[in-house]
C-alpha atoms as a PDB file:
ATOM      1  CA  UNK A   1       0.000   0.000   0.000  1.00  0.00           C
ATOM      2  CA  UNK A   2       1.539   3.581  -0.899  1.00  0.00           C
ATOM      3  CA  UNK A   3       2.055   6.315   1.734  1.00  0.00           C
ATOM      4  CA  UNK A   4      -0.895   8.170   0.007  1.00  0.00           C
ATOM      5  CA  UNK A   5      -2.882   5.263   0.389  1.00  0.00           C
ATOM      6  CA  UNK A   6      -2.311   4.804   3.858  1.00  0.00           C
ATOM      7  CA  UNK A   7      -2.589   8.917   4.376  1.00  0.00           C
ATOM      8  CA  UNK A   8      -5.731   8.286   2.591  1.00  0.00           C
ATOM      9  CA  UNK A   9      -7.219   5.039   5.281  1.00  0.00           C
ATOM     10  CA  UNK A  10      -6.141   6.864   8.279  1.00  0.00           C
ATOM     11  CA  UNK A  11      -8.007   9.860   7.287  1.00  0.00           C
ATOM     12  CA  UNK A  12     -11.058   8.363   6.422  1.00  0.00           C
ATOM     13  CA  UNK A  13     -11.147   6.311   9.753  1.00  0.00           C
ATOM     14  CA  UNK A  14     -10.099   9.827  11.748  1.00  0.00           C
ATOM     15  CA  UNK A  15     -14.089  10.460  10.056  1.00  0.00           C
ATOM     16  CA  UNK A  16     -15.404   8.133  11.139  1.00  0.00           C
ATOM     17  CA  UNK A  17     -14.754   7.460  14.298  1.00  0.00           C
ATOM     18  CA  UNK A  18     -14.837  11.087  15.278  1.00  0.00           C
ATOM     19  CA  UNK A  19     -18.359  11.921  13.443  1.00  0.00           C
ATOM     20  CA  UNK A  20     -21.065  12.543  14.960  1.00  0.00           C
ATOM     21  CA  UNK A  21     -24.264  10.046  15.458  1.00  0.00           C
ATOM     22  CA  UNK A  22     -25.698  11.634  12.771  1.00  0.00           C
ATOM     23  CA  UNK A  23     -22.687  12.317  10.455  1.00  0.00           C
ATOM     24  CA  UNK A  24     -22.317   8.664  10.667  1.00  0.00           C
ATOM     25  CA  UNK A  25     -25.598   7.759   9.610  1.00  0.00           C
ATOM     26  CA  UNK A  26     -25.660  10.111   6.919  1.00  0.00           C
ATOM     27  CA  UNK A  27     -21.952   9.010   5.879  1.00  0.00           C
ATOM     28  CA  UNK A  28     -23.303   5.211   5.757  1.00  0.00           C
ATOM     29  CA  UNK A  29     -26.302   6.609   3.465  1.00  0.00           C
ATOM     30  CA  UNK A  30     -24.122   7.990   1.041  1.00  0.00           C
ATOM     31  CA  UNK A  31     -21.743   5.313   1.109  1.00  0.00           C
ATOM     32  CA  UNK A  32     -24.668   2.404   0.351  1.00  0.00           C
ATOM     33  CA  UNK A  33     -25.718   4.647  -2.489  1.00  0.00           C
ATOM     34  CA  UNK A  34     -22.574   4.621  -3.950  1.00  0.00           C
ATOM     35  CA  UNK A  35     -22.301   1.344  -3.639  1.00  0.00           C
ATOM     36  CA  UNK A  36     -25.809   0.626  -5.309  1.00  0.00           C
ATOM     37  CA  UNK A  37     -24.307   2.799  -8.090  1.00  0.00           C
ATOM     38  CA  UNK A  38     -21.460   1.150  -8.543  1.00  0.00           C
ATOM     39  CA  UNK A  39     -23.174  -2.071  -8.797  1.00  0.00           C
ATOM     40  CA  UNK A  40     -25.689  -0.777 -11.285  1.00  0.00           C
ATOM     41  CA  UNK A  41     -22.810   0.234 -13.642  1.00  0.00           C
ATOM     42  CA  UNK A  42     -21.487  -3.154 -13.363  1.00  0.00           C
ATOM     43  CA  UNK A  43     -24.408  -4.933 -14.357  1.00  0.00           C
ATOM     44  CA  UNK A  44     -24.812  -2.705 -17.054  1.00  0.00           C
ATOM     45  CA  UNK A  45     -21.357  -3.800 -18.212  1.00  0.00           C
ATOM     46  CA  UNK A  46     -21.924  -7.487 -17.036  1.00  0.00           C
ATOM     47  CA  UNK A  47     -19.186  -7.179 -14.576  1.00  0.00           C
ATOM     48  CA  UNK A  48     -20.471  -9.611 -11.922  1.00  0.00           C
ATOM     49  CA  UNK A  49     -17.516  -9.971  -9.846  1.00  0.00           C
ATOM     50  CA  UNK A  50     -17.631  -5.862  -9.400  1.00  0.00           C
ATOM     51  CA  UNK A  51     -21.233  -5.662  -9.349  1.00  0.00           C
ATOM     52  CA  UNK A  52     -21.396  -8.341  -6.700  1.00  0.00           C
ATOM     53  CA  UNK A  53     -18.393  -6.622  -4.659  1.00  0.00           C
ATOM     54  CA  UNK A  54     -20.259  -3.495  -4.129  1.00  0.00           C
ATOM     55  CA  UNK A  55     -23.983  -5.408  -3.469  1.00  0.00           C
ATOM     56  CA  UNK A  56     -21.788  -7.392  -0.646  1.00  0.00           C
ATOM     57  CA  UNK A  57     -20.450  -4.391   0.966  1.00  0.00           C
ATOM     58  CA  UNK A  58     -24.260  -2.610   0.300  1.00  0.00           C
ATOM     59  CA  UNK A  59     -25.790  -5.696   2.307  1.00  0.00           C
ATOM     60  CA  UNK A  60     -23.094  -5.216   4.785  1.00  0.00           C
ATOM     61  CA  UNK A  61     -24.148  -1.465   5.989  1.00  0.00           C
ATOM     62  CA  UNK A  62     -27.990  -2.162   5.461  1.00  0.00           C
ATOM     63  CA  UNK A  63     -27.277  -4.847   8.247  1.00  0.00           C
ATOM     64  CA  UNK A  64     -25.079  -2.263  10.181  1.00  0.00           C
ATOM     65  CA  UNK A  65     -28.162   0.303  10.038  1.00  0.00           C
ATOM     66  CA  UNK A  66     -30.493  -2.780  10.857  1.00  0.00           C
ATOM     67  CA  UNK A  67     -28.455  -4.157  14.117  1.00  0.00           C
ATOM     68  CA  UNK A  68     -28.161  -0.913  15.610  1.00  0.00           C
ATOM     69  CA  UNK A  69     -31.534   0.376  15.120  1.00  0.00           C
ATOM     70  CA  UNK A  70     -32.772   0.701  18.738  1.00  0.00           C
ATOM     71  CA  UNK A  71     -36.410  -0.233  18.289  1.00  0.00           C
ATOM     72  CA  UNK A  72     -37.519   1.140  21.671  1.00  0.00           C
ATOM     73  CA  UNK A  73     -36.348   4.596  21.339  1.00  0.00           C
ATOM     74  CA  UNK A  74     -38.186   5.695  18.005  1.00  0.00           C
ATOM     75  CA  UNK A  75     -41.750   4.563  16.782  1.00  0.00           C
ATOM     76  CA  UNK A  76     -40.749   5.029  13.688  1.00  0.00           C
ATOM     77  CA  UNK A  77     -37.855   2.236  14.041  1.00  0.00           C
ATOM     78  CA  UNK A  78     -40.274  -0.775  13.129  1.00  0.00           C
ATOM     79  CA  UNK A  79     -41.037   0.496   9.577  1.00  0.00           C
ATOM     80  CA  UNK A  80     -37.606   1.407   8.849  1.00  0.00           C
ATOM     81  CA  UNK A  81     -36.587  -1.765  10.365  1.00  0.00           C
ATOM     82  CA  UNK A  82     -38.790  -3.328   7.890  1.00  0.00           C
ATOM     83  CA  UNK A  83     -37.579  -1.493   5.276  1.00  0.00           C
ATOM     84  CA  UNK A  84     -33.451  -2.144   5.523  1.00  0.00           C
ATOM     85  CA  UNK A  85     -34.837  -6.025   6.079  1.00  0.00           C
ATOM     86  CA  UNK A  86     -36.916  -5.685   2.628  1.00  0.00           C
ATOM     87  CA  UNK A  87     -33.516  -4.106   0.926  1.00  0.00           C
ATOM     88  CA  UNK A  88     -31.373  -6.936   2.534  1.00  0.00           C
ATOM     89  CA  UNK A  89     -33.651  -9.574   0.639  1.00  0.00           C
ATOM     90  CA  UNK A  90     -33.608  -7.273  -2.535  1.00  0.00           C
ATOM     91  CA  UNK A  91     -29.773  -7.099  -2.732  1.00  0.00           C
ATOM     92  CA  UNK A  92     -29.387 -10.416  -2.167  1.00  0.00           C
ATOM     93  CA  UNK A  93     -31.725 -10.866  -5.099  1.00  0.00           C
ATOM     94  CA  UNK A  94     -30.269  -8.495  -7.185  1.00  0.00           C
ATOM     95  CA  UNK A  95     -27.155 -10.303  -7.011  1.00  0.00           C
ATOM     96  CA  UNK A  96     -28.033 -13.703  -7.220  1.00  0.00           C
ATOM     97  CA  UNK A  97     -30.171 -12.625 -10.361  1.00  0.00           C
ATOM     98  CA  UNK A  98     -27.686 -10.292 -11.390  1.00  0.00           C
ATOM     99  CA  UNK A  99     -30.632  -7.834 -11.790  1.00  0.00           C
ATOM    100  CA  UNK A 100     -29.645  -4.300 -12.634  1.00  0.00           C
ATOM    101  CA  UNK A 101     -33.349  -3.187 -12.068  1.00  0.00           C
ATOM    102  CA  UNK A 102     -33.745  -4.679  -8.916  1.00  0.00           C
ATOM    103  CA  UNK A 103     -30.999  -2.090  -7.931  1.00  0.00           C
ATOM    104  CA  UNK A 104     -32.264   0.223  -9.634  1.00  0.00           C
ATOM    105  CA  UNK A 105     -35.120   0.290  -7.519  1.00  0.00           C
ATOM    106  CA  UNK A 106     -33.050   0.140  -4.410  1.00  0.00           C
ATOM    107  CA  UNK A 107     -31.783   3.323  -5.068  1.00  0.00           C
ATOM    108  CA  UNK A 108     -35.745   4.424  -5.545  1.00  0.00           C
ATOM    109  CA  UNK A 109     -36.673   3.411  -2.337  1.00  0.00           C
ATOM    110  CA  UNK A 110     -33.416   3.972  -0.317  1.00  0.00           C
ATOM    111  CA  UNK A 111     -32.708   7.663  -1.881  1.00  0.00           C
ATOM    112  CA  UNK A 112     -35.567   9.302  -0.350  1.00  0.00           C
ATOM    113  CA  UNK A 113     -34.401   8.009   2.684  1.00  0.00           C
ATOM    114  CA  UNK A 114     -30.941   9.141   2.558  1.00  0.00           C
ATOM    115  CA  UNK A 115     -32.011  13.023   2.040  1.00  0.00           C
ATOM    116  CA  UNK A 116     -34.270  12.759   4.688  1.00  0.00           C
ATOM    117  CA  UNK A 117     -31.328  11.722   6.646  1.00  0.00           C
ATOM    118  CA  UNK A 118     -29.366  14.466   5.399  1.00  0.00           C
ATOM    119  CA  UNK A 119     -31.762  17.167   6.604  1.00  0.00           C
ATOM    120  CA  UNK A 120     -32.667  15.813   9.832  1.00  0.00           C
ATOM    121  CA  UNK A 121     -28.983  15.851  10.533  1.00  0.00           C
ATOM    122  CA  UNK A 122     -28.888  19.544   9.583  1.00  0.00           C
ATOM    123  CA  UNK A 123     -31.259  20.258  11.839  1.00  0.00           C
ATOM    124  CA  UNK A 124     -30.692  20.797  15.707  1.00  0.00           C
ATOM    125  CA  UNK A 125     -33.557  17.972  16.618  1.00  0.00           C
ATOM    126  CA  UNK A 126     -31.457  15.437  14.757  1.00  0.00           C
ATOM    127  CA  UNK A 127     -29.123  14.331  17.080  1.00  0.00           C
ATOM    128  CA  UNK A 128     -31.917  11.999  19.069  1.00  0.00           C
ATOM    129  CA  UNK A 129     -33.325  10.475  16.445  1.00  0.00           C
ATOM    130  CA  UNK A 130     -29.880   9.735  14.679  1.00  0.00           C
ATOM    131  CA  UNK A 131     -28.414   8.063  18.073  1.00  0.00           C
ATOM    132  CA  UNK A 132     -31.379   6.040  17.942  1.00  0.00           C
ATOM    133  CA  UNK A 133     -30.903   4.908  14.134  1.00  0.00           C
ATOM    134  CA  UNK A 134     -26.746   3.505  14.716  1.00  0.00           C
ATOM    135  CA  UNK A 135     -24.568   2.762  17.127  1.00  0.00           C
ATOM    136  CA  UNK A 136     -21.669   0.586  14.992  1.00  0.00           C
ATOM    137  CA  UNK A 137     -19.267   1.729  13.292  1.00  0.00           C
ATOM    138  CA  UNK A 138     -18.931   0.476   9.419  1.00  0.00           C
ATOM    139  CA  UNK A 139     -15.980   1.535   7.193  1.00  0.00           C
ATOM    140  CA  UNK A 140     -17.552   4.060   4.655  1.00  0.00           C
ATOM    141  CA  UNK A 141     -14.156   4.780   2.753  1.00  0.00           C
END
């Protein structure tokens, strides 16, 4: 790995584990969109192995926004809940299938959610709500 590389890694995990509740969340948003696009362009191109890298690591933060959901704190947390388990089952799919419109409609569904994100974080009655939404950790970089 080259020093800018490694500048590069320890940056990204100064972010992260100095952001916020909230800064997380939205950084994990962004991140599994990315990752949805990515994939998308890889179908497109029928690269599987690259298009089933970046569905992996998008199942891998919809579980990380799934296991530390705190269901008690938010009554809201039961339908988003059932909405990151819905996406799980739909990447999976999309994979398996090697579907580019099943992830095209993850990023239908899971957009919305990341700009709602966005602005709740922007806004000073965030901070509960995001607390309540994560708790781990997940490498966005």
């Amino acid at each position: 790995m080259s020093t800018l590389s490694n500048a590069r890694a320890s940056y990204l995990a100064d972010q992260v584990l100095s952001a916020s509740p909230a800064r997380l969340l939205t950084m994990l948003y962004d991140r599994l969109l990315l990752d949805l696009a990515r994939a998308q362009q890889a179908q497109q191109r029928e690269d599987w192995t690259g298009a089933s890298s970046h569905l992996v690591h998008a199942q891998r933060i919809v579980t990380e926004l799934m296991t530390t959901l705190d269901l008690d704190t938010w009554e809201g947390a039961r339908n988003l809940h059932a909405i990151y388990s819905y996406a799980l089952t739909r990447l999976v799919e999309a994979n398996v299938d090697r579907d580019a419109t099943i992830t095209a409609s993850l990023v239908e569904l899971l957009e919305p959610l990341r700009q709602a994100w966005h602005e709740a974080a922007q806004s000073t009655t965030a901070a509960p709500a995001a607390a309540a939404v994560t708790g781990g950790a997940l490498a966005v970089g």
